[in-house]
Protein backbone atom coordinates (compact mmCIF):
# COMPACT_ATOMS: atom_id res chain seq x y z
CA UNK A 1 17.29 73.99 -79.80
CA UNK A 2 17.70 70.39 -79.53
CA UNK A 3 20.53 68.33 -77.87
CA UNK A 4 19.81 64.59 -79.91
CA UNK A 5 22.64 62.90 -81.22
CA UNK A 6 23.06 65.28 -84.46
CA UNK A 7 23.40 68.25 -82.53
CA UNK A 8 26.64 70.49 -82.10
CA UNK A 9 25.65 71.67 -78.75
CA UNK A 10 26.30 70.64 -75.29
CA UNK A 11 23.83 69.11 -73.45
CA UNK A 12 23.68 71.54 -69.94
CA UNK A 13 23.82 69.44 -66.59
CA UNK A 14 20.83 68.73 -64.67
CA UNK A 15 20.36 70.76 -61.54
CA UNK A 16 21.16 69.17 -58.21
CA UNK A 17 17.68 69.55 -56.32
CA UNK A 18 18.84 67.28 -52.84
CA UNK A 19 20.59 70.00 -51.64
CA UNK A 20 17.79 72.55 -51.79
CA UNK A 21 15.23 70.51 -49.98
CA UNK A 22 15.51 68.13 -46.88
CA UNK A 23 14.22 64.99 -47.20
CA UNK A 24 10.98 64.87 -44.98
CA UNK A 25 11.51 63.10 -41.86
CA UNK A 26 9.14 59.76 -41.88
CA UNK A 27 6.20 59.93 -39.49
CA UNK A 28 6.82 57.81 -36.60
CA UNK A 29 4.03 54.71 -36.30
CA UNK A 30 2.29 54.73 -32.68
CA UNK A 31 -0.47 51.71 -33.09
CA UNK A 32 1.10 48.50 -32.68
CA UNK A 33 -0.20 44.55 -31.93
CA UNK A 34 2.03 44.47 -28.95
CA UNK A 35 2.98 48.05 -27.05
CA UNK A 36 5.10 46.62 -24.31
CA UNK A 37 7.79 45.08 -27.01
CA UNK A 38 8.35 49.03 -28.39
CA UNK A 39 7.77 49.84 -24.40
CA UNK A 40 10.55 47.58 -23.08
CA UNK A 41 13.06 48.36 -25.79
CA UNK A 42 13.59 52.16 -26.30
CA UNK A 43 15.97 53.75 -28.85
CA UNK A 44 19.88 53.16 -27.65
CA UNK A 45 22.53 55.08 -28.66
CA UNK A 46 23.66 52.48 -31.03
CA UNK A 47 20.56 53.23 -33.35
CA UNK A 48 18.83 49.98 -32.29
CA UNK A 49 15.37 50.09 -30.33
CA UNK A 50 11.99 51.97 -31.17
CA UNK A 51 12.32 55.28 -31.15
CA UNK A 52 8.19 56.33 -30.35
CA UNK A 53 7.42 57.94 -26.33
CA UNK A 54 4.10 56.03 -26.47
CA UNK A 55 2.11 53.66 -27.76
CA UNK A 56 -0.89 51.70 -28.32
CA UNK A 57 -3.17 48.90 -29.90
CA UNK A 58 -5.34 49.92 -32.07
CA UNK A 59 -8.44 49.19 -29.45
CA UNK A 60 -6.54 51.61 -26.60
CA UNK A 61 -6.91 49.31 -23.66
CA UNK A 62 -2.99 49.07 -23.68
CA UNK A 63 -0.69 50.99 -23.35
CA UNK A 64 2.64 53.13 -22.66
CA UNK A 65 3.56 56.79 -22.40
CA UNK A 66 6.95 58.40 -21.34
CA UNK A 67 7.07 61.15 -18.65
CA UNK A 68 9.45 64.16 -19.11
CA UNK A 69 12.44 62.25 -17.17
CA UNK A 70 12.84 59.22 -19.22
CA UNK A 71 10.79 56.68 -16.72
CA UNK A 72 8.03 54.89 -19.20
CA UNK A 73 5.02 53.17 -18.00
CA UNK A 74 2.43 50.83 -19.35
CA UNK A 75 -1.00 50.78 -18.48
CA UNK A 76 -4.01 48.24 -18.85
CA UNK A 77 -7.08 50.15 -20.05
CA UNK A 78 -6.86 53.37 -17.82
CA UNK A 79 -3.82 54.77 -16.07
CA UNK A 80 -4.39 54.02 -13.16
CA UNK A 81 -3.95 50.32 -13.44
CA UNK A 82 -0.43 50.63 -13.87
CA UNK A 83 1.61 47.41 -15.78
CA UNK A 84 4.97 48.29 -15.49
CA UNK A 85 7.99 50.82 -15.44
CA UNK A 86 10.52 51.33 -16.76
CA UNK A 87 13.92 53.34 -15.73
CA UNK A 88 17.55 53.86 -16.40
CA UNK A 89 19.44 54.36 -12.69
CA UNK A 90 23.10 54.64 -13.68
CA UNK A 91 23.85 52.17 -16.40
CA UNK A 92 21.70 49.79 -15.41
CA UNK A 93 17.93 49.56 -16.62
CA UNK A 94 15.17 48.77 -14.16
CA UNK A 95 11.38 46.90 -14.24
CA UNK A 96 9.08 47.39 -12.08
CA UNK A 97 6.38 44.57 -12.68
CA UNK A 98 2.85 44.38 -11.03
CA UNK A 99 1.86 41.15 -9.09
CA UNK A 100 -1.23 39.86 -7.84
CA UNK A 101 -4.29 38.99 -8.99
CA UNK A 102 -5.06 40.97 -12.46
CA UNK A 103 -8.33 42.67 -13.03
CA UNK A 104 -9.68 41.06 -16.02
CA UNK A 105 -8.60 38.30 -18.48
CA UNK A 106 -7.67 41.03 -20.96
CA UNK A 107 -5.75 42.40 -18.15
CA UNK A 108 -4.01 39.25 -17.48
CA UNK A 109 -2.86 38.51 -21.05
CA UNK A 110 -1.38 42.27 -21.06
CA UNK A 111 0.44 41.60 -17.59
CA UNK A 112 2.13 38.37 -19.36
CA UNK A 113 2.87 40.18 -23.03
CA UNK A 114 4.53 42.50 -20.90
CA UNK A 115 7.10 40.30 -19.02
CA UNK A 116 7.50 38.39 -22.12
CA UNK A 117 8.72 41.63 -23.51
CA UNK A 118 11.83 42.50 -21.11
CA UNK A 119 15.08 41.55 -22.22
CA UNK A 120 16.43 38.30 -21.22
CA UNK A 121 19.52 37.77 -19.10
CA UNK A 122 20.96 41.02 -20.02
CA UNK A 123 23.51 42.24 -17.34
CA UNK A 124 22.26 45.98 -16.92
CA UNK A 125 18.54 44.81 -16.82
CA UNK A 126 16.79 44.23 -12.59
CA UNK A 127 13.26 42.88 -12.77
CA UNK A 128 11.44 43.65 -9.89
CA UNK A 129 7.88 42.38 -9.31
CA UNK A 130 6.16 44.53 -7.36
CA UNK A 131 3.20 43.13 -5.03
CA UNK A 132 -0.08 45.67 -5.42
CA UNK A 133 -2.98 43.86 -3.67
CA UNK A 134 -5.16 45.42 -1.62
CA UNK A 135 -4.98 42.69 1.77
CA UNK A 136 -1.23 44.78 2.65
CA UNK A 137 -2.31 42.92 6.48
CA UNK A 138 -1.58 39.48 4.69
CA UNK A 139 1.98 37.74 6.21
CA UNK A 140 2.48 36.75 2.70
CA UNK A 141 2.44 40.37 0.74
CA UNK A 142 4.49 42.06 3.71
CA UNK A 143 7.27 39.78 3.33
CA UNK A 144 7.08 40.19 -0.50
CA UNK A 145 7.50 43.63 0.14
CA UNK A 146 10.29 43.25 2.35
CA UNK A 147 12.32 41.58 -0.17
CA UNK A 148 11.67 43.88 -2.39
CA UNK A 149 12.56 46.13 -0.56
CA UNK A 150 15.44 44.79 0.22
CA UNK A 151 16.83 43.96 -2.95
CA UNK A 152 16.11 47.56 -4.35
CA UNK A 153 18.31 48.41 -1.41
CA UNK A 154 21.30 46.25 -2.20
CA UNK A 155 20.70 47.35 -5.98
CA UNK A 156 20.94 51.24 -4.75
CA UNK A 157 23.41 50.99 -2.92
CA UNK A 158 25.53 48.63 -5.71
CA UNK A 159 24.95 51.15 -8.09
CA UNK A 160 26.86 54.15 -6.02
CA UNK A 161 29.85 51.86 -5.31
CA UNK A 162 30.90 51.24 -8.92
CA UNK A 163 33.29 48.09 -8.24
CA UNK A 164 30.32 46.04 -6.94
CA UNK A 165 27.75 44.42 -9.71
CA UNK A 166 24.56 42.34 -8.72
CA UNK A 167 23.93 38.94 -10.54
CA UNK A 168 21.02 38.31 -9.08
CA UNK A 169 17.52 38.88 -11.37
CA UNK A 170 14.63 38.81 -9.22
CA UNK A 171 11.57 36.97 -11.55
């Protein structure tokens, strides 16, 4: 039976085969030239932001992985030479960056990739840097982490009164 354009019969409709099967969801792409860009901008509600847990270049001396409450950290060559955090306290989103002298030149061009990363004078973003040298007698690192200190404290505390916003970005 034929259905050309000489034929008497109706041509039947094609079956609708999208409905049957689901469309397979696309694998997600975890080896990337720069980790902390996917590490400093997660997937948001609004759709926008990378939506992988972790992260790497293709080497493996950097990079991120998310822990089971949301916090995600970045990591130069093994974990523990820690980077960076990342964390969501209320509505605002907070960096924990390390200072001091980095271990290696690799090491140091990771450390600045990764602060280049963050999100620029964006309201609900505190950047902390966070002194980790090993010389904690030093005048110099104790009244780093004093301020630190400090300012974490003021954040806090900002945070659980919910009139009161902080302007201040510590760099």
């Amino acid at each position: 039976m034929s259905y050309g354009q000489y034929s008497s019969h109706p041509r039947p409709e094609r079956p609708d085969f999208s409905s049957r099967v689901p469309a397979p969801k696309k694998r997600l792409r975890h080896v990337f030239d720069n980790p902390a860009h996917v590490w400093a901008h997660p997937r948001k509600k609004d759709g926008s932001g990378f939506e992988q847990d972790n992260a790497r270049v293709a080497g493996g001396n950097w990079y991120f992985k998310t822990s089971s409450i949301g916090t995600r950290v970045i990591y130069s060559y093994r974990d523990s030479y820690v980077i960076g955090s990342r964390f969501e306290l209320g509505h605002k989103v907070i960096f924990l960056l390390r200072s001091g002298k980095p271990y290696s030149v690799t090491t140091s061009g990771h450390m600045n990739a990764t602060q280049s990363a963050m999100p620029k004078d964006d309201r609900g973003v505190e950047v902390f840097t966070v002194p980790t040298t090993h010389n904690l007698a030093s005048k110099s690192t104790r009244t780093t982490c004093k301020h630190t200190s400090l300012k974490l404290r003021m954040l806090l505390s900002d945070i659980r009164r919910p009139g009161l916003h902080t302007t201040f970005v510590a760099r």
